[in-house]
PDB file of N, CA and C in Angstrom:
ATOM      1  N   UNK A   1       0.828  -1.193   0.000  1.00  0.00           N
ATOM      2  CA  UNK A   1       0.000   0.000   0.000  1.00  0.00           C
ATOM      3  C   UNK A   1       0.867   1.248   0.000  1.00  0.00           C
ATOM      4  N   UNK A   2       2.272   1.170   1.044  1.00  0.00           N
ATOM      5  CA  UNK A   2       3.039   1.739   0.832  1.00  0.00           C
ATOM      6  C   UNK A   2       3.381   2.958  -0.762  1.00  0.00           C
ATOM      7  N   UNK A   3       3.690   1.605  -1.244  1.00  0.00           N
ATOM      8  CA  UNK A   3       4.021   1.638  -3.104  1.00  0.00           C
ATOM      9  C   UNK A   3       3.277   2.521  -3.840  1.00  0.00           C
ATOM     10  N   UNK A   4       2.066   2.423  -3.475  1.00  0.00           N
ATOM     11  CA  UNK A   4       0.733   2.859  -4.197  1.00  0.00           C
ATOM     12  C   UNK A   4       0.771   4.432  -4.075  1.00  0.00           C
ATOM     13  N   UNK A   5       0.988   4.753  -2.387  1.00  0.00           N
ATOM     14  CA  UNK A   5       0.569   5.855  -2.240  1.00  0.00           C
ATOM     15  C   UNK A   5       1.429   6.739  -3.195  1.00  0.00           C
ATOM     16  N   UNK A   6       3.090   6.189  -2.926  1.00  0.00           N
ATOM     17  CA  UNK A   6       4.024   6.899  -2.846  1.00  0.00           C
ATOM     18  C   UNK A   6       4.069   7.061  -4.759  1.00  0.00           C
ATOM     19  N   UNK A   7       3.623   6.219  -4.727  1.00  0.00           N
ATOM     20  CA  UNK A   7       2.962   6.168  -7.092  1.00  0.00           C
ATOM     21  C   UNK A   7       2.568   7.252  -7.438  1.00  0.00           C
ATOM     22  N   UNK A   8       1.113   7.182  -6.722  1.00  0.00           N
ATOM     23  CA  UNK A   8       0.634   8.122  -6.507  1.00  0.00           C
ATOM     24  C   UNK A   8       0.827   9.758  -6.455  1.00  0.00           C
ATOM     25  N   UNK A   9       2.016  10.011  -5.544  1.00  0.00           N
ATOM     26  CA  UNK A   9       2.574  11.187  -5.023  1.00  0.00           C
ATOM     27  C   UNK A   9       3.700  11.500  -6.263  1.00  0.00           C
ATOM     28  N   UNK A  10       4.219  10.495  -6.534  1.00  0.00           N
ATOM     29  CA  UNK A  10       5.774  11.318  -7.379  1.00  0.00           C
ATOM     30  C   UNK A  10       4.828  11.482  -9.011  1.00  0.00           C
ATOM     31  N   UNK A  11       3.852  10.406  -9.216  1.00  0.00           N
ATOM     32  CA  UNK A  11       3.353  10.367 -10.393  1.00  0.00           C
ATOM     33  C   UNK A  11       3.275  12.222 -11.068  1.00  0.00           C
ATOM     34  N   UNK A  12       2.260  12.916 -10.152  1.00  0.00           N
ATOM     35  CA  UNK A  12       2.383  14.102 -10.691  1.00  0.00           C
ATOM     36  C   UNK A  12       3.569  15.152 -11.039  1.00  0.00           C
ATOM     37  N   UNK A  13       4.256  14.686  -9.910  1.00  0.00           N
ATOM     38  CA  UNK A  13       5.327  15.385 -10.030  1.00  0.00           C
ATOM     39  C   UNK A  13       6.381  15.098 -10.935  1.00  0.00           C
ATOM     40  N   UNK A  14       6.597  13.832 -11.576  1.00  0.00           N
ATOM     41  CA  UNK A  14       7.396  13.578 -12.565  1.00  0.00           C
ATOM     42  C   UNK A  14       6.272  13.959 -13.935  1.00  0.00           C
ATOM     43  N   UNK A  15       5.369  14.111 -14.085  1.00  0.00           N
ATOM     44  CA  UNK A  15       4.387  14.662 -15.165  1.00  0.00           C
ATOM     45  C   UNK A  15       5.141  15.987 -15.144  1.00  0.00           C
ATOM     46  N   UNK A  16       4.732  16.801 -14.244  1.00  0.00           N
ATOM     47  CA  UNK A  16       4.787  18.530 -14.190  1.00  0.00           C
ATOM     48  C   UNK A  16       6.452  18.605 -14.963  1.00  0.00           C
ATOM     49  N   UNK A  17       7.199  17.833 -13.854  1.00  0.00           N
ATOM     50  CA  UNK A  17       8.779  17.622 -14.691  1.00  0.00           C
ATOM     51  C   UNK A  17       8.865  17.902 -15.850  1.00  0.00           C
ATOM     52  N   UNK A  18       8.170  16.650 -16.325  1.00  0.00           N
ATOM     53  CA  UNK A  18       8.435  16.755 -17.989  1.00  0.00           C
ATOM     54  C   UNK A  18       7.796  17.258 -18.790  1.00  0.00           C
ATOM     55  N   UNK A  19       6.419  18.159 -18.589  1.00  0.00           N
ATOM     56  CA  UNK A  19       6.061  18.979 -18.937  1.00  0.00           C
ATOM     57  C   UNK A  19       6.526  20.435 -19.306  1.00  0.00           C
ATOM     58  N   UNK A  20       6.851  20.680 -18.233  1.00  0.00           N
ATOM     59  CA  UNK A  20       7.981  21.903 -18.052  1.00  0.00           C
ATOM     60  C   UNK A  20       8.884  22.042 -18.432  1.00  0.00           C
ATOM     61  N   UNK A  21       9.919  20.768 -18.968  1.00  0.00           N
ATOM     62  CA  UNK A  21      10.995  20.782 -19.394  1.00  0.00           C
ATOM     63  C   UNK A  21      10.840  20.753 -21.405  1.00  0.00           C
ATOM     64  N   UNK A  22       9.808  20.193 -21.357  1.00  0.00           N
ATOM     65  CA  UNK A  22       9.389  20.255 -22.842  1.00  0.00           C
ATOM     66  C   UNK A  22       8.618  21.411 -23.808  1.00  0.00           C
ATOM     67  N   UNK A  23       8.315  22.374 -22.297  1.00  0.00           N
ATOM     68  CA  UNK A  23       7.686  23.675 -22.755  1.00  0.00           C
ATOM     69  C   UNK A  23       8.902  24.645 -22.701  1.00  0.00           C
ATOM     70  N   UNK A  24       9.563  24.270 -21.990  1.00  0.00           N
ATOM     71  CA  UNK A  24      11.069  25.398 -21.875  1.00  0.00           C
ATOM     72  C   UNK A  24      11.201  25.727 -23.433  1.00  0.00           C
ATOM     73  N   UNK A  25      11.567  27.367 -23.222  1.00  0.00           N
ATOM     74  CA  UNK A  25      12.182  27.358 -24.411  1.00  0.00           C
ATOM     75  C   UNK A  25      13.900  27.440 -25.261  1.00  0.00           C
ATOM     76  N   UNK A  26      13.843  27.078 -25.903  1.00  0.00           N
ATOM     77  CA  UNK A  26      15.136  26.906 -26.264  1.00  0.00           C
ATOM     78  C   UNK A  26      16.366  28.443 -26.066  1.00  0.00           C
ATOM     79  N   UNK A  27      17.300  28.314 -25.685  1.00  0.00           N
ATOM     80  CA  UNK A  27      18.001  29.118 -25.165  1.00  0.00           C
ATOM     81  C   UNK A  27      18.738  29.654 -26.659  1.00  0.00           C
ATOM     82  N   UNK A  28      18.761  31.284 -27.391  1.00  0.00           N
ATOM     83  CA  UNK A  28      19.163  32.115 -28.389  1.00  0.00           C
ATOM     84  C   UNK A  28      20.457  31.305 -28.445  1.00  0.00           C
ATOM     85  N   UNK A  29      20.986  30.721 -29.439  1.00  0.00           N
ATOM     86  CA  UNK A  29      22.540  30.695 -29.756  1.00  0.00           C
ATOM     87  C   UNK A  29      23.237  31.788 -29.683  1.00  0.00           C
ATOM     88  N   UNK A  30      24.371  31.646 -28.891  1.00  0.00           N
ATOM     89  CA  UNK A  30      25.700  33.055 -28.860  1.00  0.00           C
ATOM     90  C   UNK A  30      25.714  33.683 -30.300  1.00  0.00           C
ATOM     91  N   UNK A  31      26.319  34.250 -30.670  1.00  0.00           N
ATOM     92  CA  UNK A  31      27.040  35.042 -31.916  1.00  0.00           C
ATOM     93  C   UNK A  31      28.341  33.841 -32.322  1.00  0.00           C
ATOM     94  N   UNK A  32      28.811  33.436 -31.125  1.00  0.00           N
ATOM     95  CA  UNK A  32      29.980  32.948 -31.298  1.00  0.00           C
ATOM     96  C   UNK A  32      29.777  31.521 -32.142  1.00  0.00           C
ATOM     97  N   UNK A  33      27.967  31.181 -31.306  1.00  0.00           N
ATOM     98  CA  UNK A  33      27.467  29.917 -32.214  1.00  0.00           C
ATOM     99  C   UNK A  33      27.198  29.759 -33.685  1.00  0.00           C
ATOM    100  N   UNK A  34      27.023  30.513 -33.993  1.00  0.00           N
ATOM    101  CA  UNK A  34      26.303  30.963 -35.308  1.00  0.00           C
ATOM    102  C   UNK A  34      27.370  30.270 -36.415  1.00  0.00           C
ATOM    103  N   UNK A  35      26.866  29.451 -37.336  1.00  0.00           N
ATOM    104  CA  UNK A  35      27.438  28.704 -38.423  1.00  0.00           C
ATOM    105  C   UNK A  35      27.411  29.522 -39.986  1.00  0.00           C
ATOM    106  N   UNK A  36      28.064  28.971 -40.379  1.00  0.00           N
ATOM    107  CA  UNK A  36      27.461  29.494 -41.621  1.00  0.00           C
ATOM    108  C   UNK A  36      26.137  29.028 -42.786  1.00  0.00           C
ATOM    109  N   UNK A  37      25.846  27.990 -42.251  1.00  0.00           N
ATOM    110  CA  UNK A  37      24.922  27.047 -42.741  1.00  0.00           C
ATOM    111  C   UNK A  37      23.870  28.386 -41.874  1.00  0.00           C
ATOM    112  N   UNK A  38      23.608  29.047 -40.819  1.00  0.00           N
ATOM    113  CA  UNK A  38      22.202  29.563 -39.606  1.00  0.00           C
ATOM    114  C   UNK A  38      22.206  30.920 -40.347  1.00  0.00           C
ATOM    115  N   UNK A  39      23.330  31.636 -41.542  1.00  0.00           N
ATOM    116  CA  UNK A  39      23.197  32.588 -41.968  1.00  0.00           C
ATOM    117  C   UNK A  39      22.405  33.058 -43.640  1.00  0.00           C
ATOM    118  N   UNK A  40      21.787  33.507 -43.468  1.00  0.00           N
ATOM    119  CA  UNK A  40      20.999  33.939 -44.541  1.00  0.00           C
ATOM    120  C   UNK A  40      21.621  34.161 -45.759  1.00  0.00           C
ATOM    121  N   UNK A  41      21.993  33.741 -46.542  1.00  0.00           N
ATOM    122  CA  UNK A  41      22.813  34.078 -47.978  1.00  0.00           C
ATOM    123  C   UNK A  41      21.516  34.444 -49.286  1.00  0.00           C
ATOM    124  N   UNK A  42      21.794  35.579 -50.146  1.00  0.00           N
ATOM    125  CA  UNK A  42      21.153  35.607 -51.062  1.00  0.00           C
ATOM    126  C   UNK A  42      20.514  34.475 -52.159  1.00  0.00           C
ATOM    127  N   UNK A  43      21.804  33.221 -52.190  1.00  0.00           N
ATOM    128  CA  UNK A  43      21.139  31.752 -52.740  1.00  0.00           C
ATOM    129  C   UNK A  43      20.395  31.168 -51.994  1.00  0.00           C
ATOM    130  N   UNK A  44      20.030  31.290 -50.263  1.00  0.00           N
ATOM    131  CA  UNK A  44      19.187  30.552 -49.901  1.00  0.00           C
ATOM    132  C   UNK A  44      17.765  31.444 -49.664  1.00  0.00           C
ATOM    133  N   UNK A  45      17.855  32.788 -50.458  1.00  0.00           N
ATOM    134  CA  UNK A  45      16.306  32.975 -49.597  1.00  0.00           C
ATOM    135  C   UNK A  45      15.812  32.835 -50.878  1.00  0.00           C
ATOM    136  N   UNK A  46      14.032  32.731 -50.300  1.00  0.00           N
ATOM    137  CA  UNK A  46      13.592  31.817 -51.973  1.00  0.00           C
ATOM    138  C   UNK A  46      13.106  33.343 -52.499  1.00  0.00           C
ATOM    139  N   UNK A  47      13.143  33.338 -53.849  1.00  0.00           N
ATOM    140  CA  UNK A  47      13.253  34.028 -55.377  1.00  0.00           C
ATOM    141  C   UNK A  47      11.376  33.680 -55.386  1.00  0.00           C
ATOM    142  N   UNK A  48      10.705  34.930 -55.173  1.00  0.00           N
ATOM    143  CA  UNK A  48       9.227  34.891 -55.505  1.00  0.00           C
ATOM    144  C   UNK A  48       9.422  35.031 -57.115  1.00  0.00           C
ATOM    145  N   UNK A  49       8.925  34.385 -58.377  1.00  0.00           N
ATOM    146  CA  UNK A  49       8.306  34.606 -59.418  1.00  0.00           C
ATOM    147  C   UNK A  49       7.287  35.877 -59.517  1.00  0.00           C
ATOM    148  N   UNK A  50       7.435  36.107 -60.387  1.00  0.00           N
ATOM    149  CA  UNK A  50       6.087  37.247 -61.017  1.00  0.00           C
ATOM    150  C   UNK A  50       5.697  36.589 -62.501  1.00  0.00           C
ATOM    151  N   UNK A  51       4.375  36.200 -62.252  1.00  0.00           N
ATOM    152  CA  UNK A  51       3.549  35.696 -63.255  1.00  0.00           C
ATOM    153  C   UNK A  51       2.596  36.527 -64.265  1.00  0.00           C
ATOM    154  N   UNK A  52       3.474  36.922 -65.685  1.00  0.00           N
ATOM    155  CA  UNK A  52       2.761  37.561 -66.216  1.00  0.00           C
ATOM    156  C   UNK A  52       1.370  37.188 -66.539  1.00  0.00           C
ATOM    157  N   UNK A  53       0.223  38.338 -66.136  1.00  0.00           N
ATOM    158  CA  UNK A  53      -1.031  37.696 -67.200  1.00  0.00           C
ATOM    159  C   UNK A  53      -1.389  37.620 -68.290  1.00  0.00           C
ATOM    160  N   UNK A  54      -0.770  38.186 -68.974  1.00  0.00           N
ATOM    161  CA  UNK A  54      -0.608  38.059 -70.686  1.00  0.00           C
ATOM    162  C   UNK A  54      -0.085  37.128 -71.240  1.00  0.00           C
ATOM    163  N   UNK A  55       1.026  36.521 -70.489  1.00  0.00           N
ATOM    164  CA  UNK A  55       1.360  35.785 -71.264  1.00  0.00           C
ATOM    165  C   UNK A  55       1.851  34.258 -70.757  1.00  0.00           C
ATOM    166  N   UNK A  56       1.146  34.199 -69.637  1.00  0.00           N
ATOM    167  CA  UNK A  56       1.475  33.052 -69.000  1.00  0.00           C
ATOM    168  C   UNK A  56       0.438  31.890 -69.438  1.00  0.00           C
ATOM    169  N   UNK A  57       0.462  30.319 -69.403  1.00  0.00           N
ATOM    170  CA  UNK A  57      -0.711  29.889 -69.877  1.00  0.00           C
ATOM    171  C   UNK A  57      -1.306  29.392 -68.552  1.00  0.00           C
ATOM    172  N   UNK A  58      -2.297  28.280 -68.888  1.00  0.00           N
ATOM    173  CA  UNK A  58      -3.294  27.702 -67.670  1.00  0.00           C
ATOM    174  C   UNK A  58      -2.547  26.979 -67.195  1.00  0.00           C
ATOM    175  N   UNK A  59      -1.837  26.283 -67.297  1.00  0.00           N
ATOM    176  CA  UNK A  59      -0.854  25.088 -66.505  1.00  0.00           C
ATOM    177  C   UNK A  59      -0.110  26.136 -65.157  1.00  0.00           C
ATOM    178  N   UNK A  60       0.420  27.259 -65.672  1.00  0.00           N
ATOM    179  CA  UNK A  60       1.731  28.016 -65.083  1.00  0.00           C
ATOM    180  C   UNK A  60       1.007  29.104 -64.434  1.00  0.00           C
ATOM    181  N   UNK A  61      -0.212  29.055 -64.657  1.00  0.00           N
ATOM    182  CA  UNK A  61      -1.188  29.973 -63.843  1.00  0.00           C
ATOM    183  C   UNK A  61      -1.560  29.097 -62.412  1.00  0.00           C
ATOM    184  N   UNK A  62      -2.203  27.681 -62.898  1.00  0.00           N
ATOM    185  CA  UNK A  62      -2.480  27.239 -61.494  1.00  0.00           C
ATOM    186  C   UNK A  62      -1.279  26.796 -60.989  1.00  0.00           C
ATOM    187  N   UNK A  63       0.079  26.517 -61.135  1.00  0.00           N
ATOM    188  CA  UNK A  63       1.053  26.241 -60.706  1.00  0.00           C
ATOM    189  C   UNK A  63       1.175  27.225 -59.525  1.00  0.00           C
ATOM    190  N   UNK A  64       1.774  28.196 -59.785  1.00  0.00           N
ATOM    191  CA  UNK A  64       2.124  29.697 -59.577  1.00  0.00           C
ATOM    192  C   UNK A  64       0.971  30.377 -58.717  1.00  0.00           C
ATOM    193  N   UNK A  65       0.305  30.376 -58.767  1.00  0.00           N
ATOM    194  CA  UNK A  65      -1.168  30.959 -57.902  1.00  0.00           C
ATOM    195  C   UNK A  65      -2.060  30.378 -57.003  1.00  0.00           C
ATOM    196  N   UNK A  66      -1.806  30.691 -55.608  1.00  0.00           N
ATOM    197  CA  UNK A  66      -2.761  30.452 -54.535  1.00  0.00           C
ATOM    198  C   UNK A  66      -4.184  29.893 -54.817  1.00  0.00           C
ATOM    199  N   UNK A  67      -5.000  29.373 -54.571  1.00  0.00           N
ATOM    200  CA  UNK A  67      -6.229  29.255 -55.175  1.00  0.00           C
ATOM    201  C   UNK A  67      -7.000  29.301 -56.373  1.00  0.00           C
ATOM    202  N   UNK A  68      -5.984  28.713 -57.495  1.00  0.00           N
ATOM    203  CA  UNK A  68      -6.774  29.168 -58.616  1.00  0.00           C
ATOM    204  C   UNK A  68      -5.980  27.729 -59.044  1.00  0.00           C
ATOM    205  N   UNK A  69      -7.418  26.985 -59.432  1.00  0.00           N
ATOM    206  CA  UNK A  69      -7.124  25.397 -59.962  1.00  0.00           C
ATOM    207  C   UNK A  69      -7.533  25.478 -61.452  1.00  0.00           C
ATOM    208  N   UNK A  70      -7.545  24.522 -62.149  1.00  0.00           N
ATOM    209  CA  UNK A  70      -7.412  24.425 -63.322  1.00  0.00           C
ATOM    210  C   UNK A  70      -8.560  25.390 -64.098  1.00  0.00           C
ATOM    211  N   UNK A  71      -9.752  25.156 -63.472  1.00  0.00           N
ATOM    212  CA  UNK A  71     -10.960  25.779 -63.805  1.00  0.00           C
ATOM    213  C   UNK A  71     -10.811  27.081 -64.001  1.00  0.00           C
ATOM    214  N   UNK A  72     -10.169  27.535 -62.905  1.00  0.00           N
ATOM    215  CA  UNK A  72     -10.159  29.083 -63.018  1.00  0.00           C
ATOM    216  C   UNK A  72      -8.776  29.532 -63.345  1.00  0.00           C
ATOM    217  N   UNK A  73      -7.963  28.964 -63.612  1.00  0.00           N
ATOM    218  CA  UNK A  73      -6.503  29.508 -64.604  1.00  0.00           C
ATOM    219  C   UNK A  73      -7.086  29.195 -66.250  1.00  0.00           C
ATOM    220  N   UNK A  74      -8.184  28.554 -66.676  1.00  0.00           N
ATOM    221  CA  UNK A  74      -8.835  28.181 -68.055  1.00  0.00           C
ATOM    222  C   UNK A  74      -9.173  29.428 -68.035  1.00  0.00           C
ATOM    223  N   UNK A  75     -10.340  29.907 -67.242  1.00  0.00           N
ATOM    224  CA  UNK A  75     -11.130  31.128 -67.361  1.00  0.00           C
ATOM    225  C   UNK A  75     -10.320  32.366 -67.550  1.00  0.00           C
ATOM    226  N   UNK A  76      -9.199  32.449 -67.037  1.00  0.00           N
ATOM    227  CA  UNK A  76      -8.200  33.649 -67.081  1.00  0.00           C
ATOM    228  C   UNK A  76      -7.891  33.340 -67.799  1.00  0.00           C
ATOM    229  N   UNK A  77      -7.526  32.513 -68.708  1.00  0.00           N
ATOM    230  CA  UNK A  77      -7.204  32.379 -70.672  1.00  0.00           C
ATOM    231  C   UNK A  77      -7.797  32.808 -71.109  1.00  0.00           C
ATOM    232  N   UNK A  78      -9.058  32.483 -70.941  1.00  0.00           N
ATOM    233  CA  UNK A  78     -10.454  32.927 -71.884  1.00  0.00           C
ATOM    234  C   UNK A  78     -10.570  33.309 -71.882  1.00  0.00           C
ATOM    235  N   UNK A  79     -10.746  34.804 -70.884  1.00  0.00           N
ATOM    236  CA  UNK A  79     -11.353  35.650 -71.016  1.00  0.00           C
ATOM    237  C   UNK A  79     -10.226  36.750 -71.228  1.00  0.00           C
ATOM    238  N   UNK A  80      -8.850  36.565 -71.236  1.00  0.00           N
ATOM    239  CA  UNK A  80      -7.540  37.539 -71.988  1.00  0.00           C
ATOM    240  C   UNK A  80      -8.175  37.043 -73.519  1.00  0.00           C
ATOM    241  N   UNK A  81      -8.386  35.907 -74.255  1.00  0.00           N
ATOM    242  CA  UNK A  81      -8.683  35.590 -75.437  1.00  0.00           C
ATOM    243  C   UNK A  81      -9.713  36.113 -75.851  1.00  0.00           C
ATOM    244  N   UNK A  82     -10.540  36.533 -75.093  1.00  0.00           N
ATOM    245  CA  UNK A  82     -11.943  37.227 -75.267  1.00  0.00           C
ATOM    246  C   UNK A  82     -11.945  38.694 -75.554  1.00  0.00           C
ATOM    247  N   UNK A  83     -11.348  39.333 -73.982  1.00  0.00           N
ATOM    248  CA  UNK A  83     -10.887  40.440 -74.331  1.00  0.00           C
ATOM    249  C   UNK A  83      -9.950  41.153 -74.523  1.00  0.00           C
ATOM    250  N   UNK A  84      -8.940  40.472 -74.791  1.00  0.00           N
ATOM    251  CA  UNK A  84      -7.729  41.237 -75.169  1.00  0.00           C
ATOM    252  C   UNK A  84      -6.660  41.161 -73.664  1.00  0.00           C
ATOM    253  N   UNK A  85      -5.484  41.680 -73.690  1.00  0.00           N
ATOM    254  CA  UNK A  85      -5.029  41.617 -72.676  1.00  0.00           C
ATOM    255  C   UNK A  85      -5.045  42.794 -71.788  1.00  0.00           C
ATOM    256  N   UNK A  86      -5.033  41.926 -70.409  1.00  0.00           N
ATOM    257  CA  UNK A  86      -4.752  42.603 -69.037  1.00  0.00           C
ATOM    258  C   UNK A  86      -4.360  44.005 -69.155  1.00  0.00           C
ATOM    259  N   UNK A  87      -5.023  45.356 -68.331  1.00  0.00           N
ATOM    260  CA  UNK A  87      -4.896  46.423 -68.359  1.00  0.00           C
ATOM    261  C   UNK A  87      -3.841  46.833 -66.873  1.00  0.00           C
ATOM    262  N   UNK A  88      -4.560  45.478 -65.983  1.00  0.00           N
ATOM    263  CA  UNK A  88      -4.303  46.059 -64.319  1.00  0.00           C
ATOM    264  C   UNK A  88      -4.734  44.643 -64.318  1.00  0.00           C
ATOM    265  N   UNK A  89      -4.044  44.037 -63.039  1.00  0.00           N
ATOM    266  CA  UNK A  89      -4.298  43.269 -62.374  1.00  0.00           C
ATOM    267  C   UNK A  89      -5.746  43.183 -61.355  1.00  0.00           C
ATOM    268  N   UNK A  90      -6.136  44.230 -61.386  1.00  0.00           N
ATOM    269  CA  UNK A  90      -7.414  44.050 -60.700  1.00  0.00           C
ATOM    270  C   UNK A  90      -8.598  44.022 -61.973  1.00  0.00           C
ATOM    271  N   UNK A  91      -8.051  43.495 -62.653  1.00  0.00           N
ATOM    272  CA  UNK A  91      -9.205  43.383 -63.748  1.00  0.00           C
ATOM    273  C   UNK A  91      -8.937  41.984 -63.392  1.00  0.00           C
ATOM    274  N   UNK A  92      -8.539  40.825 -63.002  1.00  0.00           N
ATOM    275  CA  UNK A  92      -9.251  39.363 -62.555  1.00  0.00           C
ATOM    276  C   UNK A  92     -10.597  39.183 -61.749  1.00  0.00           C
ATOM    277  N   UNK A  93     -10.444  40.696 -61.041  1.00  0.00           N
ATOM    278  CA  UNK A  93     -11.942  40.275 -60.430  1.00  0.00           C
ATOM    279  C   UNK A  93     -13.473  40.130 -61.795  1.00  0.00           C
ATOM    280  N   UNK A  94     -13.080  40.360 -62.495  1.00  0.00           N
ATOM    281  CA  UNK A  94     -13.760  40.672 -63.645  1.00  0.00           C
ATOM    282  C   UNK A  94     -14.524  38.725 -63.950  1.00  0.00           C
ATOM    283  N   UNK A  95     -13.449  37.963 -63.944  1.00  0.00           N
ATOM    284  CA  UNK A  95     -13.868  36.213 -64.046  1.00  0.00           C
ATOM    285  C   UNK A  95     -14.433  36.172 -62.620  1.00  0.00           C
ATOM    286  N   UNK A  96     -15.625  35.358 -63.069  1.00  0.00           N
ATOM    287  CA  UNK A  96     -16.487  34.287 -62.104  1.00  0.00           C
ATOM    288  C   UNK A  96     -15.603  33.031 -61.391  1.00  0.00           C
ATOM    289  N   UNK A  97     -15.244  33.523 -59.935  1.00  0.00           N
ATOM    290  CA  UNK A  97     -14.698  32.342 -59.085  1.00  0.00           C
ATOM    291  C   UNK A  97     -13.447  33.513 -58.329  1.00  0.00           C
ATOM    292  N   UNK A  98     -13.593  34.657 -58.546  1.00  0.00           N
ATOM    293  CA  UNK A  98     -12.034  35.395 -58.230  1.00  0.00           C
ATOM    294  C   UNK A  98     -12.695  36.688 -57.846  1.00  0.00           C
ATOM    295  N   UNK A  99     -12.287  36.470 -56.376  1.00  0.00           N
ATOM    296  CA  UNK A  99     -12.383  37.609 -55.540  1.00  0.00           C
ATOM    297  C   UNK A  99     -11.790  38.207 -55.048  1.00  0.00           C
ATOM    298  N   UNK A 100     -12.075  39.360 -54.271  1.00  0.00           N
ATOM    299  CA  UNK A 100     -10.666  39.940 -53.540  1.00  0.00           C
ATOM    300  C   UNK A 100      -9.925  38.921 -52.480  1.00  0.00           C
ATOM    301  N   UNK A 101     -10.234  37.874 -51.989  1.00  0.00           N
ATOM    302  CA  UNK A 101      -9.545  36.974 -51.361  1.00  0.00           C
ATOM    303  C   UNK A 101      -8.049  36.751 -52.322  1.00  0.00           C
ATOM    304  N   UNK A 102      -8.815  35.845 -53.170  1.00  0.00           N
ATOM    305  CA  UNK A 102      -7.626  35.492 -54.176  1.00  0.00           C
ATOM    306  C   UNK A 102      -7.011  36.567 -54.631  1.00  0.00           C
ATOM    307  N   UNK A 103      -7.867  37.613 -55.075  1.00  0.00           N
ATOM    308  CA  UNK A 103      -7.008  38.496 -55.896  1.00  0.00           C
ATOM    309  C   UNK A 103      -5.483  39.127 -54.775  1.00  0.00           C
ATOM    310  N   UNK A 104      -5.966  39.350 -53.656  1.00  0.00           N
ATOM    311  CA  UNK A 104      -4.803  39.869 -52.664  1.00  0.00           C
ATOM    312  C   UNK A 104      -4.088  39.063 -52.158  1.00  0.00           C
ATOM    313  N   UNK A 105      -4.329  37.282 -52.059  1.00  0.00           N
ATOM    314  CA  UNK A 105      -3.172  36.738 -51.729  1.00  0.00           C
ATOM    315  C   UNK A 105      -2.262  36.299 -52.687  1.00  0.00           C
ATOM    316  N   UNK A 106      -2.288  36.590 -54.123  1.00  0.00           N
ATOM    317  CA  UNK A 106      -1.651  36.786 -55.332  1.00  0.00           C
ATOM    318  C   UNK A 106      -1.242  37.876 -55.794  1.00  0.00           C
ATOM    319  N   UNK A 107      -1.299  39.154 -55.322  1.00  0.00           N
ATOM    320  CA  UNK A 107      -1.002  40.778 -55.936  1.00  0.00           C
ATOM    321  C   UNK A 107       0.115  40.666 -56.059  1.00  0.00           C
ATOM    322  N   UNK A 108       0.962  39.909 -54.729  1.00  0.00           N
ATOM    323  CA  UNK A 108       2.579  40.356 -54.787  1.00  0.00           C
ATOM    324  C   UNK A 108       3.193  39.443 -56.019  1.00  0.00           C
ATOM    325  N   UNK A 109       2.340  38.404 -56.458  1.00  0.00           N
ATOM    326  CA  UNK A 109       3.131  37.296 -57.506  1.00  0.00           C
ATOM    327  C   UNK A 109       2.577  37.727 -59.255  1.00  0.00           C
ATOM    328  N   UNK A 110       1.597  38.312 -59.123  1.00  0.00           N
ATOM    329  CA  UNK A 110       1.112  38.710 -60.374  1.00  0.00           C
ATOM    330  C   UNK A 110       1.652  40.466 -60.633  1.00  0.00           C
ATOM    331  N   UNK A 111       1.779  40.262 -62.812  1.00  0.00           N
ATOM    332  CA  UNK A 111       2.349  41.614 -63.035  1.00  0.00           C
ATOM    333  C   UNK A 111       1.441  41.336 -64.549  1.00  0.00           C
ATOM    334  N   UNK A 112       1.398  42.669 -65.040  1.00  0.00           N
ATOM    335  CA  UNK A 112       0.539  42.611 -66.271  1.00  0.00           C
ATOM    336  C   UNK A 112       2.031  43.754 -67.291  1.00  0.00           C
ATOM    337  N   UNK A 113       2.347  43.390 -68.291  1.00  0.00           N
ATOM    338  CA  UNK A 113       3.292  43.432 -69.139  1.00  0.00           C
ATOM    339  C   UNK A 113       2.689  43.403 -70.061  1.00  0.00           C
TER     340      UNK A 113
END
């Protein structure tokens, strides 16, 4: 009974332990730590694309663009084929399926040329 209680008693306390020790947070590396692999070099930060709308096709549209699947990178063909090309990028709101949602989490990747 002994056993039980004493189970009992450390049980929480080795929980809280390792709780605490797994929420700790990790301690800043020195300056002195710092590798060259932890430093930012111009080849490792990633290179955003800009996707022309004139002249990009449907494949490299839904590739390249947040929310816009095959259906609606077709429709942005069609309707540059329809009416001619892109004036402004906020002329996508113009196709059925493309709203200002999409249109603003794509502004920074889209350019009209």
């Amino acid at each position: 009974m002994r056993n039980t209680v004493l189970s009992y008693l450390f049980l929480p306390l080795f929980a809280g332990l390792s709780f605490s020790l797994s929420a700790a947070p990790n301690p800043a590396p020195a300056p002195a730590e710092l590798t060259a692999s932890a430093v930012a070099t111009p080849a490792t930060v990633a290179h955003t694309t800009r996707v022309n709308l004139n002249a990009a096709d449907a494949p490299t549209l839904q590739k390249e663009l947040n929310g816009i699947g095959k259906a609606k990178a077709e429709a942005i063909v069609a309707y540059r084929d329809a009416h001619g090309p892109f004036t402004s990028v906020d002329e996508l709101l113009e196709i059925k399926g493309i709203g200002n949602a999409i249109l603003d989490r794509n502004r920074d990747k889209l350019t009209v040329e």
